[in-house]
Protein backbone atom coordinates (compact mmCIF):
# COMPACT_ATOMS: atom_id res chain seq x y z
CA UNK A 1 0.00 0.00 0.00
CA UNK A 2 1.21 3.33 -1.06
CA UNK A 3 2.12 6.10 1.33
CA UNK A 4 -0.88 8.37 0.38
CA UNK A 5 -2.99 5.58 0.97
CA UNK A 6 -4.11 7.16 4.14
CA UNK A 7 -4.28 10.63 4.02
CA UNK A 8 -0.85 12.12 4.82
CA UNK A 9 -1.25 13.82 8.50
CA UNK A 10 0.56 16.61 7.04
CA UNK A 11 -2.68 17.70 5.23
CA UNK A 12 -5.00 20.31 7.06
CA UNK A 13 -7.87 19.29 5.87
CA UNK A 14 -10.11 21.89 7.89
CA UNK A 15 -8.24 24.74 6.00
CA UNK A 16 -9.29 22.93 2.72
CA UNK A 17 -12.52 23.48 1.07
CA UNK A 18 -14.95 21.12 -0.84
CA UNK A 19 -18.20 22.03 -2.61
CA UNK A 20 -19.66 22.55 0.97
CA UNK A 21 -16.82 23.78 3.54
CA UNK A 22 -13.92 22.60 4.98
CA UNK A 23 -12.86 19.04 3.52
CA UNK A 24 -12.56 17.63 7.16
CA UNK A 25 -14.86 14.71 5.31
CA UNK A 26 -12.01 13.33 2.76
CA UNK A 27 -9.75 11.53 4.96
CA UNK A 28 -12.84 9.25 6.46
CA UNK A 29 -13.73 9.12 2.65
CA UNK A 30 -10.47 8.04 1.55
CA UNK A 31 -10.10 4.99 3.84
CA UNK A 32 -13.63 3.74 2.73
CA UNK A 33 -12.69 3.78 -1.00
CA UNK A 34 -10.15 0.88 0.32
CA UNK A 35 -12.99 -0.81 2.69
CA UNK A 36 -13.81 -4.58 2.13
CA UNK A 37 -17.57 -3.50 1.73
CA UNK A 38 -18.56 -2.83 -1.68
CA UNK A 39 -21.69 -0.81 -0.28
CA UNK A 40 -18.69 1.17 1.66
CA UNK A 41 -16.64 2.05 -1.02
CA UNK A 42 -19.73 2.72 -3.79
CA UNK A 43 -20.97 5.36 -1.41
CA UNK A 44 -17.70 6.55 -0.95
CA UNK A 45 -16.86 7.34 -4.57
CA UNK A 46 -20.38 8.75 -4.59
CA UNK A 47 -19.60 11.75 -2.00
CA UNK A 48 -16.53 12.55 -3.67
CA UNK A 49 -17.89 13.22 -6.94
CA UNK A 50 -20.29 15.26 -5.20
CA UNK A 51 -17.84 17.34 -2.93
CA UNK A 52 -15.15 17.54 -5.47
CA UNK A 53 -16.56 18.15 -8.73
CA UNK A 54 -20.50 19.44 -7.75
CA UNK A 55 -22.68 20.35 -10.90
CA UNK A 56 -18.98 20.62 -13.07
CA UNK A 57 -17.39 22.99 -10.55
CA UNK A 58 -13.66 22.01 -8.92
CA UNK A 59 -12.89 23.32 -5.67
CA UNK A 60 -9.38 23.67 -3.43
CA UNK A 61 -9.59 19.97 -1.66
CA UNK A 62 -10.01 18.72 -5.87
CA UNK A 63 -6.10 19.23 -6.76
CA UNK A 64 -5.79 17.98 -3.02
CA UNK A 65 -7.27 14.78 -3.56
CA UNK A 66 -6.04 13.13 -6.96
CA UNK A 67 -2.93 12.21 -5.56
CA UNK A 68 -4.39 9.70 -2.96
CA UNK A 69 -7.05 8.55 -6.15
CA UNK A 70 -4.14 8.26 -8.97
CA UNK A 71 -2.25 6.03 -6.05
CA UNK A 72 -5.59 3.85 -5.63
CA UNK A 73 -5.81 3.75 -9.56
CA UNK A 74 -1.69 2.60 -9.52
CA UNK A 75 -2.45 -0.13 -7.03
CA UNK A 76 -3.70 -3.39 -8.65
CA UNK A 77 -4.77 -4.81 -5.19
CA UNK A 78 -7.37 -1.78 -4.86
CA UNK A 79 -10.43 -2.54 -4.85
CA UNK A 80 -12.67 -0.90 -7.57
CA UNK A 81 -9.74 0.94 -9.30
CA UNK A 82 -12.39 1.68 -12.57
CA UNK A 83 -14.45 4.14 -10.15
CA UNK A 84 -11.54 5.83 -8.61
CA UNK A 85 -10.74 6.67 -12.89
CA UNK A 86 -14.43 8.23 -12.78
CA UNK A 87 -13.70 10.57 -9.50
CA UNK A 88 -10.50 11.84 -11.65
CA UNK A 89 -12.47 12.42 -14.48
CA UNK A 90 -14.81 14.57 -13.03
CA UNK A 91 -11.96 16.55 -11.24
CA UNK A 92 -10.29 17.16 -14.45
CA UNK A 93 -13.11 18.57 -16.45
CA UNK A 94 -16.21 18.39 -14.63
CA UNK A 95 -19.05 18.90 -16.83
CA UNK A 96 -17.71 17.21 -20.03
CA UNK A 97 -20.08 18.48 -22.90
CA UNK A 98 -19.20 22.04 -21.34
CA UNK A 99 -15.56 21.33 -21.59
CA UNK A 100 -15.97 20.13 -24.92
CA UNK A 101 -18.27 22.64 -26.00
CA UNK A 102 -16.24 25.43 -24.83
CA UNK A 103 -13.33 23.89 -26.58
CA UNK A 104 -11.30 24.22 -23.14
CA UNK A 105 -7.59 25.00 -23.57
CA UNK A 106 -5.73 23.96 -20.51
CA UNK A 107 -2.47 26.03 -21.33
CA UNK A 108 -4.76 29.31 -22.18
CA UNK A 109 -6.10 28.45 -18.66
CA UNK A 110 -2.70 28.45 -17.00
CA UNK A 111 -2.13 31.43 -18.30
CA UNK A 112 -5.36 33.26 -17.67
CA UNK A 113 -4.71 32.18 -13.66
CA UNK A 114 -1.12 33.32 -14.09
CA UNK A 115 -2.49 36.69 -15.56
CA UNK A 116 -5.05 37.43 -13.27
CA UNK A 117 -3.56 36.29 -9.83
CA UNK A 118 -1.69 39.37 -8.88
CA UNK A 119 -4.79 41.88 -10.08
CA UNK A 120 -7.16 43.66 -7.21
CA UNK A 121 -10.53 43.41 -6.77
CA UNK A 122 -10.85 46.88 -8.71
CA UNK A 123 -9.00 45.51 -11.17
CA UNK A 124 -10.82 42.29 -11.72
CA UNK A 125 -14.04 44.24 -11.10
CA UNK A 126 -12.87 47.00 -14.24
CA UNK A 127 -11.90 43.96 -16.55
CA UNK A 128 -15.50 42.22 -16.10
CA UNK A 129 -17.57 45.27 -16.88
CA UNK A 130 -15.49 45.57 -19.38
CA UNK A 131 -16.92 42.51 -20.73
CA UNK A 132 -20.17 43.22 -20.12
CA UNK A 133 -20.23 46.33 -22.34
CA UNK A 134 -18.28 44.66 -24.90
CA UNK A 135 -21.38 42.66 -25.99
CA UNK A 136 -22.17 42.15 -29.38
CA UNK A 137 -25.60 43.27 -29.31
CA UNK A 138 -28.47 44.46 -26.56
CA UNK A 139 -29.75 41.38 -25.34
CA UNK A 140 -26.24 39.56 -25.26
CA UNK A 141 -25.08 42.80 -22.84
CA UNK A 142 -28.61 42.68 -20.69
CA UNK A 143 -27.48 38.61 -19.96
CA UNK A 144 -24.30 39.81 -19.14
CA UNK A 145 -25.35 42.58 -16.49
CA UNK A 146 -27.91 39.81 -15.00
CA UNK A 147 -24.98 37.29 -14.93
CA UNK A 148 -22.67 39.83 -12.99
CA UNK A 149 -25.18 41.03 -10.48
CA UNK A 150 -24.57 37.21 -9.09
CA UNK A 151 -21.22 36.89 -9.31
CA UNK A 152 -18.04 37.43 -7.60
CA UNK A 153 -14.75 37.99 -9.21
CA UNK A 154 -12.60 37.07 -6.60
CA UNK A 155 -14.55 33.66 -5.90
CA UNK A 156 -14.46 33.69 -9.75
CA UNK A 157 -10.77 33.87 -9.91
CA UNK A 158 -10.51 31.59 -7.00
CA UNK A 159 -12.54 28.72 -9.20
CA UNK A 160 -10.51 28.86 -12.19
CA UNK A 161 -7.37 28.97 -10.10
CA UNK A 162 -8.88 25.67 -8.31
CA UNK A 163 -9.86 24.30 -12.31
CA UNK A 164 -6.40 23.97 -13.63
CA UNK A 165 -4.79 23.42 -10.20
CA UNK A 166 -6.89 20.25 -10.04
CA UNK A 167 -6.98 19.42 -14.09
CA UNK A 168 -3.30 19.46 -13.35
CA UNK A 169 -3.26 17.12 -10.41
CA UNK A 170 -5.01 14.75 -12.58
CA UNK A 171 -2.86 15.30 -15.74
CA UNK A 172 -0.30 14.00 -13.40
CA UNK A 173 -0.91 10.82 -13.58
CA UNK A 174 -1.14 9.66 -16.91
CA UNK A 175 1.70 7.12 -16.85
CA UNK A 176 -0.52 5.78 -14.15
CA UNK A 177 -3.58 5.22 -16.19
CA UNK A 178 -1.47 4.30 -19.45
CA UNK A 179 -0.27 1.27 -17.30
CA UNK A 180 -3.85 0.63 -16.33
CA UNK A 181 -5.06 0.07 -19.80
CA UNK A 182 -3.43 -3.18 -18.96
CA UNK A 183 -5.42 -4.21 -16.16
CA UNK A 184 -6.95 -7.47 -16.13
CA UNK A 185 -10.42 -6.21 -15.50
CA UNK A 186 -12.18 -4.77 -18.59
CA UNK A 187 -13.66 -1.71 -16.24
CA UNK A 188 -10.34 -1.00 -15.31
CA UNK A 189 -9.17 -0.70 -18.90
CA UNK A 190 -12.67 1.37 -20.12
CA UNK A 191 -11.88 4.15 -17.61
CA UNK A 192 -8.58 4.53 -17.78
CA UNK A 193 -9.18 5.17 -21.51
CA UNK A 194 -11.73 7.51 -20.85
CA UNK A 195 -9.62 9.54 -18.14
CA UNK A 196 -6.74 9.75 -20.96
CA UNK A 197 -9.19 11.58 -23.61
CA UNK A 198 -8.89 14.79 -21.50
CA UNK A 199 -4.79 14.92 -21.96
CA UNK A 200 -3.96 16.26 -25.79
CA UNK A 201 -0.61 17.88 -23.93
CA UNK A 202 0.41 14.26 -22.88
CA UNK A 203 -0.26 12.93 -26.77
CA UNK A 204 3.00 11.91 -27.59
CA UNK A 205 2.53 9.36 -24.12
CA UNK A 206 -1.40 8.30 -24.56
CA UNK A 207 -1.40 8.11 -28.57
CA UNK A 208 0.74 4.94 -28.57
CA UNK A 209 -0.78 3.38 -25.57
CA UNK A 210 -4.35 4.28 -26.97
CA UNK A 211 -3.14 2.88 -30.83
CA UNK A 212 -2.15 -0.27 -29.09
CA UNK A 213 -5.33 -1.00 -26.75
CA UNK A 214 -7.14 -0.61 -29.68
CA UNK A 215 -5.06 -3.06 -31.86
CA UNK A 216 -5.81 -5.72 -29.00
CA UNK A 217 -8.71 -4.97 -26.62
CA UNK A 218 -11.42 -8.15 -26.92
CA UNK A 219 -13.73 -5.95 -25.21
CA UNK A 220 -16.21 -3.83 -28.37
CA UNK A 221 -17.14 -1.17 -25.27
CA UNK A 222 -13.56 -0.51 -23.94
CA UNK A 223 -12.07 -0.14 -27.80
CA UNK A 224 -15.08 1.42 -28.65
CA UNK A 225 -13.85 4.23 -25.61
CA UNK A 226 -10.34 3.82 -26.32
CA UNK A 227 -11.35 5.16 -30.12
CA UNK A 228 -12.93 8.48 -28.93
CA UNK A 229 -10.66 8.82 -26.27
CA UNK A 230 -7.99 8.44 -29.23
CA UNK A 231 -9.91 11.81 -30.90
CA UNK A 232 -9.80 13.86 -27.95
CA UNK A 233 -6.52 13.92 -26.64
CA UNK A 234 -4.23 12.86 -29.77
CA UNK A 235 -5.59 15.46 -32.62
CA UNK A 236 -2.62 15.17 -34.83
CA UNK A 237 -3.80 11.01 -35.32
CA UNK A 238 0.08 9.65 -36.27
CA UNK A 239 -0.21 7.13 -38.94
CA UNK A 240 -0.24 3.77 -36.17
CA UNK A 241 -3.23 5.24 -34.27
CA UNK A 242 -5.21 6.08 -37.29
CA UNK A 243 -4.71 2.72 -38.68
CA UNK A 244 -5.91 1.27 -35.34
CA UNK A 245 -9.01 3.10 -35.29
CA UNK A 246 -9.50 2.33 -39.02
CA UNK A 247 -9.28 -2.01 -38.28
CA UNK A 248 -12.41 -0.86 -35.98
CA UNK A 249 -13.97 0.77 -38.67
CA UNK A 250 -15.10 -2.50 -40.26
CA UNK A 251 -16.61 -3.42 -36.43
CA UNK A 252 -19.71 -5.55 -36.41
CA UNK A 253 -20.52 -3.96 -33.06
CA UNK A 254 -22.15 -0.16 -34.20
CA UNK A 255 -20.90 0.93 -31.02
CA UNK A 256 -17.46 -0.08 -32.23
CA UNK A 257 -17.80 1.16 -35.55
CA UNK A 258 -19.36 4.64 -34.94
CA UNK A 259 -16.62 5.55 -32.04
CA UNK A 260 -13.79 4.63 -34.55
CA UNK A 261 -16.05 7.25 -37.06
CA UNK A 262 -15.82 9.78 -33.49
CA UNK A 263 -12.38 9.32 -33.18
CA UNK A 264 -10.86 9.51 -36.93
CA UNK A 265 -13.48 12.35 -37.66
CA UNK A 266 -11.24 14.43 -34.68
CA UNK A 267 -8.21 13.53 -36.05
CA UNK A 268 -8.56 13.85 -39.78
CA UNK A 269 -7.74 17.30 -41.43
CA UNK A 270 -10.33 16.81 -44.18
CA UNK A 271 -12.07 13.90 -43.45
CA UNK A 272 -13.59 11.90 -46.93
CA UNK A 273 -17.53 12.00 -47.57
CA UNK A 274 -17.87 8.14 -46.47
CA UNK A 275 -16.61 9.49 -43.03
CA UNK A 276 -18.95 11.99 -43.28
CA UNK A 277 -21.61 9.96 -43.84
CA UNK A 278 -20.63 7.59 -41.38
CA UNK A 279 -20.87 10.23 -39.21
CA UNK A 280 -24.22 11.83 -40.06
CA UNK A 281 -25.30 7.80 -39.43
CA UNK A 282 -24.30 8.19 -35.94
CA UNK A 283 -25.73 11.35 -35.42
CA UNK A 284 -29.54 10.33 -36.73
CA UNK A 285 -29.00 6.51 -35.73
CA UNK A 286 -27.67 6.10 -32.09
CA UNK A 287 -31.27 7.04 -30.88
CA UNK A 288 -30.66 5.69 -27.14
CA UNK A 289 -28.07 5.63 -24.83
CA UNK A 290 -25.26 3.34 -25.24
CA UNK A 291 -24.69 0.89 -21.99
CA UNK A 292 -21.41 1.51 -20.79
CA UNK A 293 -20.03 4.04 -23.36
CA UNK A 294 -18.72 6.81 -20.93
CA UNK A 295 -18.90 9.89 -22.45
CA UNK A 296 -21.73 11.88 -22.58
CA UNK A 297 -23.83 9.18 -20.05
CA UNK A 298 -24.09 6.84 -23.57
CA UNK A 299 -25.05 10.01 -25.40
CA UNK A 300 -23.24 8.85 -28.70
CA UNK A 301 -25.12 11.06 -31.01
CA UNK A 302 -24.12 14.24 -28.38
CA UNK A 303 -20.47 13.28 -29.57
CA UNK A 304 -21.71 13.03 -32.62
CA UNK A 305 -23.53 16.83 -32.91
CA UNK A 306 -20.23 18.44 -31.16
CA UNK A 307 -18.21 16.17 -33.57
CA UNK A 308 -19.48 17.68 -36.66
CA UNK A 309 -19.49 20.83 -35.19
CA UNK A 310 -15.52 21.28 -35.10
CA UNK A 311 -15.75 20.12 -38.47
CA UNK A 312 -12.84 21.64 -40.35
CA UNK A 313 -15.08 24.27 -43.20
CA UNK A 314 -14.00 22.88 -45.98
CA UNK A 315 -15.75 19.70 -45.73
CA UNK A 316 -19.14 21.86 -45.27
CA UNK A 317 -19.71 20.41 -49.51
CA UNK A 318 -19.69 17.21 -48.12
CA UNK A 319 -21.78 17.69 -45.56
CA UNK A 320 -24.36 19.29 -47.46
CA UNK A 321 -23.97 15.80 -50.01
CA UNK A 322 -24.71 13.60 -47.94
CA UNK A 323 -27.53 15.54 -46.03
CA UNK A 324 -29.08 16.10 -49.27
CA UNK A 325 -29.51 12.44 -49.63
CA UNK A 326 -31.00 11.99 -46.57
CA UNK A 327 -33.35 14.75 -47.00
CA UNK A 328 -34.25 13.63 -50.62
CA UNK A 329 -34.56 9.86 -49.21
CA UNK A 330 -37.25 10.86 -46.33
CA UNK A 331 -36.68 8.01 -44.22
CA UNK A 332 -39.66 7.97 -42.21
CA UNK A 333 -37.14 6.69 -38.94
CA UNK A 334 -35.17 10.07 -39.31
CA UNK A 335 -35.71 12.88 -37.05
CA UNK A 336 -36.88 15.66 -39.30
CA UNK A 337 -35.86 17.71 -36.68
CA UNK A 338 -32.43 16.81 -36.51
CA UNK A 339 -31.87 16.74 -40.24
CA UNK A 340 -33.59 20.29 -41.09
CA UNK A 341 -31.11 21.27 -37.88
CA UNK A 342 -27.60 19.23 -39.33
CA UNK A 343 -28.42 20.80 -43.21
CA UNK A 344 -28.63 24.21 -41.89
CA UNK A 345 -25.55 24.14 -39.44
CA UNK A 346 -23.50 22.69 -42.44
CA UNK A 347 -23.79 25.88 -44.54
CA UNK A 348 -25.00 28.62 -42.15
CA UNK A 349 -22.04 28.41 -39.56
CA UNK A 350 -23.59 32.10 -38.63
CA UNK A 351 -26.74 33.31 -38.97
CA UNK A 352 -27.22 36.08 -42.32
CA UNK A 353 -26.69 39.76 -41.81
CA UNK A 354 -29.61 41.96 -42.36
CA UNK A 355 -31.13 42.07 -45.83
CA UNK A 356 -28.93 39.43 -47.07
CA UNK A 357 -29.66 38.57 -50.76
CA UNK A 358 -29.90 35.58 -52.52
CA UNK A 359 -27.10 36.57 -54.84
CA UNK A 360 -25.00 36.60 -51.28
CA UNK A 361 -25.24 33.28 -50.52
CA UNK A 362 -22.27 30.95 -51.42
CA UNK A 363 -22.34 28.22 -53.59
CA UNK A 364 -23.02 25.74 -50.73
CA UNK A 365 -25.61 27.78 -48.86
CA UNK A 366 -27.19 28.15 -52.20
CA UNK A 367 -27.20 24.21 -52.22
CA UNK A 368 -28.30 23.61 -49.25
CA UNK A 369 -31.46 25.79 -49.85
CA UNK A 370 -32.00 23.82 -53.30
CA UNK A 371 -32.01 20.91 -51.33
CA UNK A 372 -34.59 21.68 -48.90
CA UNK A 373 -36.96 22.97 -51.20
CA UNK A 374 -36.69 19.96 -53.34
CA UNK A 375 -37.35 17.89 -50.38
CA UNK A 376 -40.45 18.47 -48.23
CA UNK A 377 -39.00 18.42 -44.73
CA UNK A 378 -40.16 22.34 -44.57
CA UNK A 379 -43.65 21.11 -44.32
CA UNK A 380 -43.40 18.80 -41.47
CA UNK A 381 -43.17 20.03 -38.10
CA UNK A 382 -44.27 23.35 -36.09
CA UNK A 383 -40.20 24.20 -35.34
CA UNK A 384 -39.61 24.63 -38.99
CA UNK A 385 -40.07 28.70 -38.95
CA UNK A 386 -38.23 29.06 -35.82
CA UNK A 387 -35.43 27.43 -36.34
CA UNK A 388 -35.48 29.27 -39.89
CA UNK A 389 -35.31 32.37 -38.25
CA UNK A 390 -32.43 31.68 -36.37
CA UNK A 391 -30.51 31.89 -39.43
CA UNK A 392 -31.91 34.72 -40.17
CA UNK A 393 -33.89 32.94 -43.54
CA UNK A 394 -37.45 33.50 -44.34
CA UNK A 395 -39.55 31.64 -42.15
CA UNK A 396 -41.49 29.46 -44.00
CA UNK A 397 -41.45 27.19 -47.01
CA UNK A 398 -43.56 29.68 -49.74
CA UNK A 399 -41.48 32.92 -48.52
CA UNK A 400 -38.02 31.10 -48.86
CA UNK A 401 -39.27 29.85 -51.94
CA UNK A 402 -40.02 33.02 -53.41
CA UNK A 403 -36.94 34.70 -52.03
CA UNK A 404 -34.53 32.21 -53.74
CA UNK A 405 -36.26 32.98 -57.21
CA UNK A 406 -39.19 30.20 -57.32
């Protein structure tokens, strides 16, 4: 048993706060993640997720704890090693569709902290009105003031200090969980995956490890993770790992075959039209949660949408292609929804200015359009004009109609 096994005496954990005070909790906690009762340790890992990494949010005691977790997750007599991967995870990143959304840059983080740390409260008080007033329009600056009159910039500052403190903490174990995607127990190996998507510094570590659990896992659900894992944290995709995820490709399992599709889409510069459209499959086919895929809570068409969202622009053609077909094939099982939604994203990245013309369109937008007027998915459904509108288009079927010339 390592050292940190037990909470070093050293710590004060009443100067150390959690989600709800002083951390005087954790060491109690810490000893039952070890306890022979499974009931013990479940309910264990369950407060610390809670204290540490509440609704997303990281907190002093987070950058605190990992050490004693990333020695539990290094141990291979530990019990339930797989769960103590799922407390990192959430100390890392928290919420992870917000940290993918927001396209999270842990070295712009470091040096935001680094930046702000020595400013005063004036200071910090000067740069967020700042911000406020900077808003693009009237009702972006009116959310602004109602978000400020709530907040605190020092407790602010104080959070994303805590956020990279403890993303670090975590970061600094991945030698830890590359070893563990050797473990003999298949939850073991799934988290440990998923913990290493949330490391593109440590690529040049994880990208081999990752290319080679995928080369030999048994397991569909733990390659499947180790291929999206693969596409978050190794974005340049060297030549081994994308062959890996392309032997996957050809998967049985959908699950398999549609994370290998997650994970080359990230990777690939200018990913080909059949990856595309293996892509759109996911998006409009993986209607229900997947059992044990990680990310997302089995969400795999989530991925999917934030997938094809960071979408390099050149490959907006493609997207509009195969789209098209869909639209112009009206499967009755496809969300018209979702497809009137994915066509319009592809070539209306932002909305149109103000009396936009037809004439102003680009040769894709201008597609796009063509497509959905040959199709009839702007006759089904009471979001149609809404959602037009949010592009700034006419907002119904005759009126777009007439505005693109008949």
């Amino acid at each position: 048993m390592s050292q940190r096994s037990i909470p070093a005496e050293e710590v004060d954990w009443s100067s150390v706060s959690h989600a709800y005070g002083p951390a005087i909790e954790i060491p109690g906690l810490l000893r039952s993640v070890r306890s022979d009762s499974k009931q013990a340790r479940q309910g264990a890992y369950s407060d610390l997720v809670d204290l540490l990494g509440h609704q997303g949010s990281r907190y002093e005691a987070s950058a605190v704890v990992a050490p004693h977790l990333i020695d539990i997750v290094a141990d291979p007599s530990a019990p339930d090693r797989f769960a103590a991967c799922q407390v990192l995870a959430a100390i890392a990143v928290g919420d992870e569709s917000s940290w993918l959304s927001d396209r999270s840059d842990p070295a712009e983080m470091r040096a935001e902290v680094r930046r702000r740390a020595p400013l005063s409260r004036e200071q910090l008080e000067a740069e967020h009105w700042a911000w406020v007033t900077a808003a693009a329009n009237e009702e972006e600056r009116s959310a602004r003031e109602r978000r400020a009159q709530w907040r605190d910039v020092e407790a602010d500052r104080d959070e994303e200090r805590w956020t990279i403190a403890a993303y670090d903490a975590v970061r600094a174990g991945v030698p830890v969980y590359v070893a563990a995607l050797k473990a003999p127990e298949a939850a073991v190996r799934l988290y440990a995956a998923y913990l290493l998507a949330w490391f593109p510094e440590e690529e040049g570590l994880v990208g081999p490890a990752l290319a080679d659990l995928i080369r030999r896992e048994p397991e569909p659900i733990v390659a499947a993770t180790g291929c999206v894992a693969a596409g978050l944290s190794c974005p340049n995709g060297s030549e081994a790992l994308i062959g890996a995820l392309s032997t996957r490709r050809d998967s049985t399992n959908r699950a398999e075959r549609w994370s290998a599709v997650l994970g080359l889409s990230r990777m690939l510069r200018h990913p080909d039209r059949s990856l595309v459209g293996d892509l759109y499959s996911c998006l409009f086919g993986a209607v229900a949660p997947v059992p044990h895929w990680p990310f997302f809570e089995g969400d795999m068409a989530g991925m999917a949408t934030l997938t094809i969202a960071d979408l390099s622009p050149e490959v907006a053609g493609d997207r509009i292609d195969v789209l098209a077909e869909r639209a112009v094939a009206a499967d009755p099982a496809t969300d018209n929804f979702t497809l009137l939604t994915a066509l319009l994203d592809a070539a209306f990245p932002e909305p149109l200015p103000d009396g936009a013309e037809v004439d102003d369109l680009t040769v894709v937008q201008q597609r796009a359009l063509s497509t959905l007027l040959r199709s009839n998915i702007l006759q089904r459904g009471a979001m149609v004009a809404m959602l037009l509108r949010r592009y700034n288009l006419p907002d119904s079927e005759p009126q777009l109609r007439t505005w693109c010339g008949g």
